[in-house]
Protein backbone atom coordinates (compact mmCIF):
# COMPACT_ATOMS: atom_id res chain seq x y z
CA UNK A 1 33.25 -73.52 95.93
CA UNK A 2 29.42 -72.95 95.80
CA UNK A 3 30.32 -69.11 95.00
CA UNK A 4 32.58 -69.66 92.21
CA UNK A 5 30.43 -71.99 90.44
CA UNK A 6 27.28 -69.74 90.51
CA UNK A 7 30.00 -67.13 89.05
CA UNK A 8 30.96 -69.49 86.69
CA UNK A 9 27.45 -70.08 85.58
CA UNK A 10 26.45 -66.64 86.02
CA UNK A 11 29.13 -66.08 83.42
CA UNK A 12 28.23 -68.67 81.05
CA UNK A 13 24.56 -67.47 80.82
CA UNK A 14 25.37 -63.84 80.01
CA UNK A 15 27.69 -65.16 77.17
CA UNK A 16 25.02 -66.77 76.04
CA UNK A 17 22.92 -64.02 76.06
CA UNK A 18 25.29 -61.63 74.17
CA UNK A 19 25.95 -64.32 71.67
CA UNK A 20 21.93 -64.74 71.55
CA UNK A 21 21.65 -60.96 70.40
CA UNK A 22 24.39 -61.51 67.64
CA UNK A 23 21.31 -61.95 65.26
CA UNK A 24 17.97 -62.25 65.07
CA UNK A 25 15.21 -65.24 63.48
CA UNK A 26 11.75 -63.75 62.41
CA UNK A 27 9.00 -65.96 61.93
CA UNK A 28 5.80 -65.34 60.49
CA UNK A 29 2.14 -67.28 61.01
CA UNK A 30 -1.09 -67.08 60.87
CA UNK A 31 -3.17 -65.94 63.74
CA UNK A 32 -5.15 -68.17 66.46
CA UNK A 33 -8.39 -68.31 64.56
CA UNK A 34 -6.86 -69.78 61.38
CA UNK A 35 -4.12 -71.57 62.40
CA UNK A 36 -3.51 -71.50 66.08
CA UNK A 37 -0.75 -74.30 66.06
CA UNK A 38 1.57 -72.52 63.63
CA UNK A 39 1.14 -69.68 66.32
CA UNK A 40 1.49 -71.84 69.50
CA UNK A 41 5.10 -73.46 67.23
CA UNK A 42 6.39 -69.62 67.23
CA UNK A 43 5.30 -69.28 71.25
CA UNK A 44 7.48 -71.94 71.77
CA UNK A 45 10.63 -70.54 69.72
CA UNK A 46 9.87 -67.08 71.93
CA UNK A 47 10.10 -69.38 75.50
CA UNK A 48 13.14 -71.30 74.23
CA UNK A 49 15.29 -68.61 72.87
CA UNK A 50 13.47 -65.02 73.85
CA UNK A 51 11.80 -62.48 72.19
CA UNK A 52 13.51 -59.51 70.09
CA UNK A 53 11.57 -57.24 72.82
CA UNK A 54 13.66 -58.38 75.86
CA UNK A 55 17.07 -59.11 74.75
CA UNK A 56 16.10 -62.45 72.86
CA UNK A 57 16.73 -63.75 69.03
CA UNK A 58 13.09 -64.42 67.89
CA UNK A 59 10.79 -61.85 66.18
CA UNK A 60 6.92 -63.36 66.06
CA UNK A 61 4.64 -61.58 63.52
CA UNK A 62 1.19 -62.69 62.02
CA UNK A 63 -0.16 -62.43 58.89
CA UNK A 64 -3.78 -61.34 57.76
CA UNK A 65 -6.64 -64.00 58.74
CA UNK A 66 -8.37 -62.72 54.95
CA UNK A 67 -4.73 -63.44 53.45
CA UNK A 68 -6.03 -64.03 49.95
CA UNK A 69 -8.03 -60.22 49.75
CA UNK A 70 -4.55 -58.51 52.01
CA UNK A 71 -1.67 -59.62 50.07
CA UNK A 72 -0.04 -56.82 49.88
CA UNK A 73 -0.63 -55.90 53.97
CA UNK A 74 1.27 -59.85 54.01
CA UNK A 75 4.05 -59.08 51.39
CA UNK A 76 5.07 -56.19 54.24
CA UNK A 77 4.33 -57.78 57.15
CA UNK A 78 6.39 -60.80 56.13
CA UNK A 79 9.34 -58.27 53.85
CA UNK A 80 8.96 -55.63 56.86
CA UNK A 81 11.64 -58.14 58.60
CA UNK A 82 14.47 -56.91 56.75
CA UNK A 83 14.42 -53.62 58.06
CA UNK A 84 16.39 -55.12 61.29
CA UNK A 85 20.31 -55.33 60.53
CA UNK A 86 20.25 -57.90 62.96
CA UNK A 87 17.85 -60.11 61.10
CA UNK A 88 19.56 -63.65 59.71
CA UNK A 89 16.87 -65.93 59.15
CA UNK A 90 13.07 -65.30 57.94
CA UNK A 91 10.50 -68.27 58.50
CA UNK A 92 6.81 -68.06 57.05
CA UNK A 93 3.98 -70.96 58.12
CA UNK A 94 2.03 -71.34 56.63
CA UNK A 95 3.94 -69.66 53.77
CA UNK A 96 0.66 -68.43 51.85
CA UNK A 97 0.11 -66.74 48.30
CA UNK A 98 2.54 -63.48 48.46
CA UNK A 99 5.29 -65.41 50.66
CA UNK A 100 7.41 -65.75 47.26
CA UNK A 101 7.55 -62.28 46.48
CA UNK A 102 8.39 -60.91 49.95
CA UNK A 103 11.08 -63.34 50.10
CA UNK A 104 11.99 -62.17 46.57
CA UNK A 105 11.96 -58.35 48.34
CA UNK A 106 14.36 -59.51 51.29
CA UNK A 107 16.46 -61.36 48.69
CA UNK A 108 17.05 -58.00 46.86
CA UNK A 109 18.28 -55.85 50.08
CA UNK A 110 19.34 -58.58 51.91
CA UNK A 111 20.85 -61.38 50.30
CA UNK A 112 22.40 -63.01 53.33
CA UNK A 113 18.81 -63.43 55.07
CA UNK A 114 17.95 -67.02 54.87
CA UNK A 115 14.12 -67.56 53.84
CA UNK A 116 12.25 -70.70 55.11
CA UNK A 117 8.69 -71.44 53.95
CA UNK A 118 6.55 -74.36 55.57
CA UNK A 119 3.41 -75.83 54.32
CA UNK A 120 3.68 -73.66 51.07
CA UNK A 121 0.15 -72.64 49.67
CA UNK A 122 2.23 -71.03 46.34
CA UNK A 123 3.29 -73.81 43.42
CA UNK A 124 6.56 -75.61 43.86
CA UNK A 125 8.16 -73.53 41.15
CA UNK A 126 7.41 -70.74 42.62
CA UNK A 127 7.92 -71.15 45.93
CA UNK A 128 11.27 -72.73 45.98
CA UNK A 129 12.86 -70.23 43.71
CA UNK A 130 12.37 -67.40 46.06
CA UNK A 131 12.99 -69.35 49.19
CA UNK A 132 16.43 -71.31 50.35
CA UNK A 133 14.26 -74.13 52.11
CA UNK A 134 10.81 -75.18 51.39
CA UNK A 135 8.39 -78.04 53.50
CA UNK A 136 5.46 -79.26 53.21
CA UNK A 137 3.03 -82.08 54.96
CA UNK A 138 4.17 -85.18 52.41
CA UNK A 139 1.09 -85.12 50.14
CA UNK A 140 2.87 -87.69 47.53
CA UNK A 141 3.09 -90.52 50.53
CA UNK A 142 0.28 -89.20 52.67
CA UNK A 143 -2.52 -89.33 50.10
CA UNK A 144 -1.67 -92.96 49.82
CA UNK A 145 -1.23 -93.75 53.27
CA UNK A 146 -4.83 -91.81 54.63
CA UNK A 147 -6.90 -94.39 52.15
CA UNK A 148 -4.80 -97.12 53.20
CA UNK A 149 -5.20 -96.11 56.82
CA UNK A 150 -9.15 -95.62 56.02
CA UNK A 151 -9.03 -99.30 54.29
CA UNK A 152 -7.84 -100.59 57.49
CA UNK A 153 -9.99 -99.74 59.52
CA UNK A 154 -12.97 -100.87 57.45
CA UNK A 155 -13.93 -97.94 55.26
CA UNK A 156 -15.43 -98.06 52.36
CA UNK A 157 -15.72 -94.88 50.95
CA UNK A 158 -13.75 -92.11 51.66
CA UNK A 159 -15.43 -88.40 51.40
CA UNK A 160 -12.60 -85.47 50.12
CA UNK A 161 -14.00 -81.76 51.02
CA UNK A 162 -12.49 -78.64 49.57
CA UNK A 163 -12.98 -75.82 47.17
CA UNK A 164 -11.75 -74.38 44.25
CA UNK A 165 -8.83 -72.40 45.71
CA UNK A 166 -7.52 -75.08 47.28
CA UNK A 167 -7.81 -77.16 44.49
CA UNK A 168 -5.90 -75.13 42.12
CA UNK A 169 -3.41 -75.85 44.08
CA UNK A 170 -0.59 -78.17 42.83
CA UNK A 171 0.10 -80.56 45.95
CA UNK A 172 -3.35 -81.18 46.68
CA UNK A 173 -4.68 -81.92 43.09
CA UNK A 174 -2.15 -84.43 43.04
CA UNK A 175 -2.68 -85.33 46.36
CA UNK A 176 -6.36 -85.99 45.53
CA UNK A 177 -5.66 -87.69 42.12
CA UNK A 178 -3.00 -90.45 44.32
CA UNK A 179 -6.34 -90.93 46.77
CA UNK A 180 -8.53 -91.87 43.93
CA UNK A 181 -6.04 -94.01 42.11
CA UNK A 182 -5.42 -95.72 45.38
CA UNK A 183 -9.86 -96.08 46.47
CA UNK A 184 -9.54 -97.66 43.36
CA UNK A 185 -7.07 -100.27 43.58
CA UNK A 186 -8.55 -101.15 47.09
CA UNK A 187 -12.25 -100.78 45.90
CA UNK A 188 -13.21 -98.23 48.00
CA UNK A 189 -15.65 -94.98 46.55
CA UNK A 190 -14.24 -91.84 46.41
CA UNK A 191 -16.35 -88.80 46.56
CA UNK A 192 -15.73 -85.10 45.80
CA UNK A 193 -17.11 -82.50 48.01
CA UNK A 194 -17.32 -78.49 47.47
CA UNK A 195 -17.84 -76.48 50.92
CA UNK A 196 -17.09 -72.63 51.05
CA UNK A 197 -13.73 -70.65 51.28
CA UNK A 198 -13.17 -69.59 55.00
CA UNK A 199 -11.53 -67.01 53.19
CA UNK A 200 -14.68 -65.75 50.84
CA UNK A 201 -17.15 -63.45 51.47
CA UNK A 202 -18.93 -66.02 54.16
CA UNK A 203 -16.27 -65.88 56.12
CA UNK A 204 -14.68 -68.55 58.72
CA UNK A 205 -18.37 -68.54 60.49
CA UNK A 206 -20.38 -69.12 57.20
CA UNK A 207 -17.59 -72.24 56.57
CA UNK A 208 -18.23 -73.73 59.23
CA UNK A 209 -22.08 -73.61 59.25
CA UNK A 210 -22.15 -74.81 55.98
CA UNK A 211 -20.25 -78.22 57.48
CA UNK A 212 -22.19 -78.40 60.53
CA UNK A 213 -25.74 -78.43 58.81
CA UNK A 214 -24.19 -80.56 55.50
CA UNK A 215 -22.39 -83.25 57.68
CA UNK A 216 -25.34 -85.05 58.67
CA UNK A 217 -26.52 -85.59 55.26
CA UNK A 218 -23.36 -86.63 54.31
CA UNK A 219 -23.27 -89.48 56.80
CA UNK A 220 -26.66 -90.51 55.96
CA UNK A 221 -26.25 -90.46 52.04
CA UNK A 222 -22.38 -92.57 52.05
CA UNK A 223 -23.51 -94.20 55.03
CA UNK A 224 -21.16 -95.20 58.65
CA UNK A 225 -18.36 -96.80 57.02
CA UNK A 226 -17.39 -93.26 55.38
CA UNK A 227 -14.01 -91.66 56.19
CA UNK A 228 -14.11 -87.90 55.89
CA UNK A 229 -11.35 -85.61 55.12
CA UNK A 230 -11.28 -81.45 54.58
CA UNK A 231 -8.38 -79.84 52.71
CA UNK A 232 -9.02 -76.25 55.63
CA UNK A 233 -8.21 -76.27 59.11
CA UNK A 234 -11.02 -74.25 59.95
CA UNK A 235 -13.30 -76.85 58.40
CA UNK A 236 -11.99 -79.39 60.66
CA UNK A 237 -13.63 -78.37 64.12
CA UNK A 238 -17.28 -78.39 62.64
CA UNK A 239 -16.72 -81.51 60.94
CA UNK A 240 -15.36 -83.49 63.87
CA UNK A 241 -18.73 -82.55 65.84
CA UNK A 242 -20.68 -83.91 64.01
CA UNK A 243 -18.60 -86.96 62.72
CA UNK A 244 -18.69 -88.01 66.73
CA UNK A 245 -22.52 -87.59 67.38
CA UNK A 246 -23.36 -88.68 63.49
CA UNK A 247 -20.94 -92.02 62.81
CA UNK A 248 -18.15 -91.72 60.35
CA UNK A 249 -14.35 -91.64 60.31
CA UNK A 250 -11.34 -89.54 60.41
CA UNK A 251 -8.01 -90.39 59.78
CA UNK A 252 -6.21 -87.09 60.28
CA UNK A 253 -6.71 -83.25 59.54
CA UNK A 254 -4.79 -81.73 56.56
CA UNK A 255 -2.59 -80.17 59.12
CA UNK A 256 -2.75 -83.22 61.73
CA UNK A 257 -2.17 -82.61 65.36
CA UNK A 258 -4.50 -83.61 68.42
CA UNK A 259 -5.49 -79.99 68.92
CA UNK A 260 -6.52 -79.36 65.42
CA UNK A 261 -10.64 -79.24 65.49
CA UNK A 262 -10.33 -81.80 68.47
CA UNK A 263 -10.44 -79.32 71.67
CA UNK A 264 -13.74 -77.47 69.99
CA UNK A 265 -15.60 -80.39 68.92
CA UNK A 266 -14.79 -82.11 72.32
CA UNK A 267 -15.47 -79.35 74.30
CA UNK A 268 -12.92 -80.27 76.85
CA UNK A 269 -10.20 -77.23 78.13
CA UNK A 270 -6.48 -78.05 77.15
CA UNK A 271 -5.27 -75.02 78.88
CA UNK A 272 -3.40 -76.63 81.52
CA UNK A 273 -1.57 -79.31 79.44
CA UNK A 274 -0.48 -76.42 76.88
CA UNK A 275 2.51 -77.34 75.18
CA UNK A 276 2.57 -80.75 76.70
CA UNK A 277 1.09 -82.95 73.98
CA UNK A 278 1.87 -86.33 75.46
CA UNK A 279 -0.65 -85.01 77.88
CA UNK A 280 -3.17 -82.84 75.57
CA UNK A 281 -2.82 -86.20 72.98
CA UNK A 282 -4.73 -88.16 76.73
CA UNK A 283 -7.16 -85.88 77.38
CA UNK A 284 -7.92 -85.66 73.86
CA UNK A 285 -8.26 -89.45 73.75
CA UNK A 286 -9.91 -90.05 76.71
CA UNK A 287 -12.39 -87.73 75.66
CA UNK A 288 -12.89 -89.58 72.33
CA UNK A 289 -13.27 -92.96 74.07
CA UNK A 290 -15.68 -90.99 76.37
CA UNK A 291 -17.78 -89.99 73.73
CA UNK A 292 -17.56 -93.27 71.92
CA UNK A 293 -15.39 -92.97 69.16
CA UNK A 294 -12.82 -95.10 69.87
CA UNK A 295 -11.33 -96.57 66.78
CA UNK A 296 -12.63 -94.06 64.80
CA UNK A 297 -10.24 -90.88 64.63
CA UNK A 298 -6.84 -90.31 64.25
CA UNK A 299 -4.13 -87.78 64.43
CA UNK A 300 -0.45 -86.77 64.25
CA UNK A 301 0.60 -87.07 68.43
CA UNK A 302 2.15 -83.95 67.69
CA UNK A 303 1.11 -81.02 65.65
CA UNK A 304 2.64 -80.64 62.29
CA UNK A 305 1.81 -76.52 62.80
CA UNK A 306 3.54 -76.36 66.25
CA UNK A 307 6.55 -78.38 64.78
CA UNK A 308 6.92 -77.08 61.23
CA UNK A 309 7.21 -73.31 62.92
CA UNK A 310 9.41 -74.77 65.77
CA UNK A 311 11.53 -76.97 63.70
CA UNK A 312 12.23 -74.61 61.21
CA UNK A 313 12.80 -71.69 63.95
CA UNK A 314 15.76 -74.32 64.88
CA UNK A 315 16.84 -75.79 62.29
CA UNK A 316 17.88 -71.49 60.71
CA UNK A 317 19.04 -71.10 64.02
CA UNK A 318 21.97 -73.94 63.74
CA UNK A 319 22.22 -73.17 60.01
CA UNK A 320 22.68 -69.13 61.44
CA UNK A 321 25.21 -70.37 63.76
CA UNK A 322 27.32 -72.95 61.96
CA UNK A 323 27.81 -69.78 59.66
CA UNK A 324 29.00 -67.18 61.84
CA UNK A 325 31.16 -70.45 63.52
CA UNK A 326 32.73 -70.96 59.57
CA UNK A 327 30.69 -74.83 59.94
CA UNK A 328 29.31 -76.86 57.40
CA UNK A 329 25.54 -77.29 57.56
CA UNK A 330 23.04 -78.84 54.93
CA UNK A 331 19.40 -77.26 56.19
CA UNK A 332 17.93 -78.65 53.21
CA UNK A 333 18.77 -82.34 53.81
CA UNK A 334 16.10 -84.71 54.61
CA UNK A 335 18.24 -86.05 57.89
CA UNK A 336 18.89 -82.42 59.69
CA UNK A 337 15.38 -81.55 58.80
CA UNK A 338 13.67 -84.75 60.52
CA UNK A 339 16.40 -83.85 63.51
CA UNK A 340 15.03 -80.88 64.06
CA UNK A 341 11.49 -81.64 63.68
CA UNK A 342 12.14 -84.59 66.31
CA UNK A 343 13.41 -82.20 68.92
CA UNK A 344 9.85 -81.20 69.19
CA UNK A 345 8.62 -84.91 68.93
CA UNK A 346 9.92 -87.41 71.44
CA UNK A 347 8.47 -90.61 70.65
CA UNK A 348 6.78 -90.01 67.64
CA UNK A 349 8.56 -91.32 63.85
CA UNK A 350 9.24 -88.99 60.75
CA UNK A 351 9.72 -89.89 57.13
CA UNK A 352 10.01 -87.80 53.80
CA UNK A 353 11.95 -87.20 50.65
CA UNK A 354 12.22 -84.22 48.28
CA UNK A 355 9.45 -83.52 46.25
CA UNK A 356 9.87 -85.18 42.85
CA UNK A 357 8.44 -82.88 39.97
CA UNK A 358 6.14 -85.37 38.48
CA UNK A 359 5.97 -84.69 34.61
CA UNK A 360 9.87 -84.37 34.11
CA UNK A 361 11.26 -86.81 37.41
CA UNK A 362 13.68 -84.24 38.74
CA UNK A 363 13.80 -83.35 42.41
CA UNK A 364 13.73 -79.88 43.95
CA UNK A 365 17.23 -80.39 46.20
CA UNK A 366 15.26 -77.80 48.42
CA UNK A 367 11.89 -78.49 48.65
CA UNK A 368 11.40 -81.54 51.13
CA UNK A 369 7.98 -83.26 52.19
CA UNK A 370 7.98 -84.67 55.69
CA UNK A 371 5.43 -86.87 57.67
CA UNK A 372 4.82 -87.98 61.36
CA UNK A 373 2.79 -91.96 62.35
CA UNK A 374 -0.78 -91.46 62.27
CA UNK A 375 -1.96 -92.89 65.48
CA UNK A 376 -5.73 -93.62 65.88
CA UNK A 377 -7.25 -93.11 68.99
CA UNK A 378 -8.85 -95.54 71.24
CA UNK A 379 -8.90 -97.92 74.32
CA UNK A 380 -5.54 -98.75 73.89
CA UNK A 381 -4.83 -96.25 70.45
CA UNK A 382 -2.62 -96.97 68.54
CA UNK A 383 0.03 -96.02 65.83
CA UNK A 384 -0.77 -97.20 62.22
CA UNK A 385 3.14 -97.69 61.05
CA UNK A 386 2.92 -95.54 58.22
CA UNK A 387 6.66 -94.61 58.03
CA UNK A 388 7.91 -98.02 57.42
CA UNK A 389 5.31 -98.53 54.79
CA UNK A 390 7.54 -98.07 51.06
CA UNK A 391 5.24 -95.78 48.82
CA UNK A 392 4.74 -97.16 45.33
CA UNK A 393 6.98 -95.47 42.91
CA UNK A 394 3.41 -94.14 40.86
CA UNK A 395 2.46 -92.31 43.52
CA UNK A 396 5.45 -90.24 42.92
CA UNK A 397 4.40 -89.34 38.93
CA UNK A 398 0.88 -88.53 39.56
CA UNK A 399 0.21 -85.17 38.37
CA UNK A 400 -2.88 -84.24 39.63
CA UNK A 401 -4.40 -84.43 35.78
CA UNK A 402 -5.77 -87.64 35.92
CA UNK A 403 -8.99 -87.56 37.85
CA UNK A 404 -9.90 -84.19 36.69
């Protein structure tokens, strides 16, 4: 009996290894120094479902660190994928500037590839007429719900750092302009910040000087009841150091997760609770309490990097599959997405809708914005309850015009 069921299983796993190289899923990130969840999201894919290399279904490539000066290296790093017949799906976090046009280039070979583009640096337009399925952090509901968050815990001004790049953005101007409309209704200050481009001629290193010497003064100027947020990841890290030793707050990182700036700035070693973040989310906030800031940071429990690349690396996986099976599947509904994303999540809520353009009202049926409970660390944390908060239906029509 023992022998036939180990044939049995023997059996089922090389089936599922031939039907595992009936196509392929490439996804693209950035590398460790610039976005190091993202990568870690794509690891994961690799350990669940194999690499291209040995006999697996998932093709890992990075893009640039100096993306903005080496489009054209991304456009054919990120393109390059359609060169494999085998290729079905094409995934791209963060999808930065050029991501629209390589999908454009696999769209005109290879029509039947399915392009996926999380946390999209390229305008809305743009974006989600090249790609089949476009996410994004919720920056409609999540620039009211940080000052609300901030509010709560006894803030009274809240500190927005960024540059001009990032501000020509779309979703963050009107991400910023729905965090000033909303100081103001709960009479809190809002203050505008410039720091440099990581990706200018300074350089991630020059970045994060620039926040390391300028945080201080900061503190001292808006005083301890200041909430501080950066648009950049690699801001984050520098910025957390010296919120901890200086006074301050900090609801959550652009890109929220409890390894985002919080390893660094701690200097504690996650290493052995890789990939575990019930346990890295502990250590993190043990660390915190340790250092005494309890009560005054927050974070996604899970990274929104590690889940947006591991989500979507699932969620075109089913969508591949229902295909070649002749199935129905919606990849751009709100309820598979959130599915997917909560495979990676245990525990923690989701919410989102589609992104509503906000001069005409009409919603992009495949652009969705998606967002985890901020929980604040502490001794006990806790979760804030964000997703059952309703967001005000202005929040939805800001443009990003109105505070500029």
């Amino acid at each position: 009996m023992k022998k036939t069921i180990a044939v049995l299983l023997a059996l089922v796993m090389l089936s599922a290894a031939v039907f595992a190289a009936d196509f392929h899923i490439g996804i693209v990130t950035g590398t460790v120094s610039q976005s190091e969840d993202d990568l870690r999201g794509a690891e994961a894919l690799i350990a669940e479902y194999g690499a291209v290399a040995d006999g697996g279904i998932i093709q890992h490539m990075t893009y640039p660190d100096n993306f903005m000066e080496e489009q054209e290296t991304t456009i054919s790093v990120i393109a390059g994928l359609a060169d494999d017949p085998l290729m079905k799906a094409v995934i791209v976090n963060q999808a930065v500037p050029g991501t629209a046009e390589a999908f454009r280039q696999i769209k005109a070979v290879r029509p039947d590839i399915l392009c996926f583009a999380g946390e999209a640096h390229e305008e809305p337009y743009l974006i989600s007429g090249a790609a089949d399925l476009v996410t994004s952090n919720d920056f409609v509901a999540r620039g009211y719900l940080m000052i609300q968050s901030a509010h709560k815990l006894g803030c009274d001004t809240f500190v927005h750092i960024s540059f001009p790049r990032h501000l020509a953005m779309e979703k963050m101007q009107r991400r910023r302009a729905i965090m000033i409309q909303t100081c103001n209704e709960l009479g809190m200050k809002f203050v505008d910040v410039s720091a440099p481009d990581p990706t200018s001629d300074v350089g991630i290193a020059g970045a994060q000087q620039y926040i390391l010497e300028r945080t201080p003064e900061w503190i001292e100027q808006y005083g301890q009841n200041t909430a501080f947020f950066c648009t950049n990841d690699a801001h984050t890290e520098p910025l957390l150091r010296q919120l901890m030793e200086y006074g301050g707050y900090f609801v959550e990182a652009d890109l929220p997760s409890p390894l985002m700036g919080y390893p660094g700035a701690l200097g504690i070693d996650l290493s052995a609770e890789a990939g575990d973040f019930p346990a890295i989310l502990a250590k993190v906030e043990a660390a915190i309490v340790e250092q005494g800031g309890a009560g005054r940071f927050g974070t996604w429990a899970y990274s929104y990097g590690y889940t947006t690349s591991a989500g979507l690396g699932k969620l075109a996986i089913e969508a591949v599959q229902a295909e070649m099976n002749g199935e129905d599947f919606d990849y751009t509904s709100v309820r598979n997405i959130r599915k997917a994303f909560s495979d990676y999540t245990p525990g923690a809520n989701w919410n989102g809708s589609q992104l509503v353009d906000a001069t005409s009202g009409v919603s992009y049926d495949n652009f969705v914005l998606v967002y985890q409970d901020t929980y604040i660390m502490g001794n006990p944390g806790y979760y804030m309850g964000n997703t059952d908060i309703e967001i005000p239906e202005w929040c939805f029509y800001m443009t990003g015009k109105e505070f500029q």
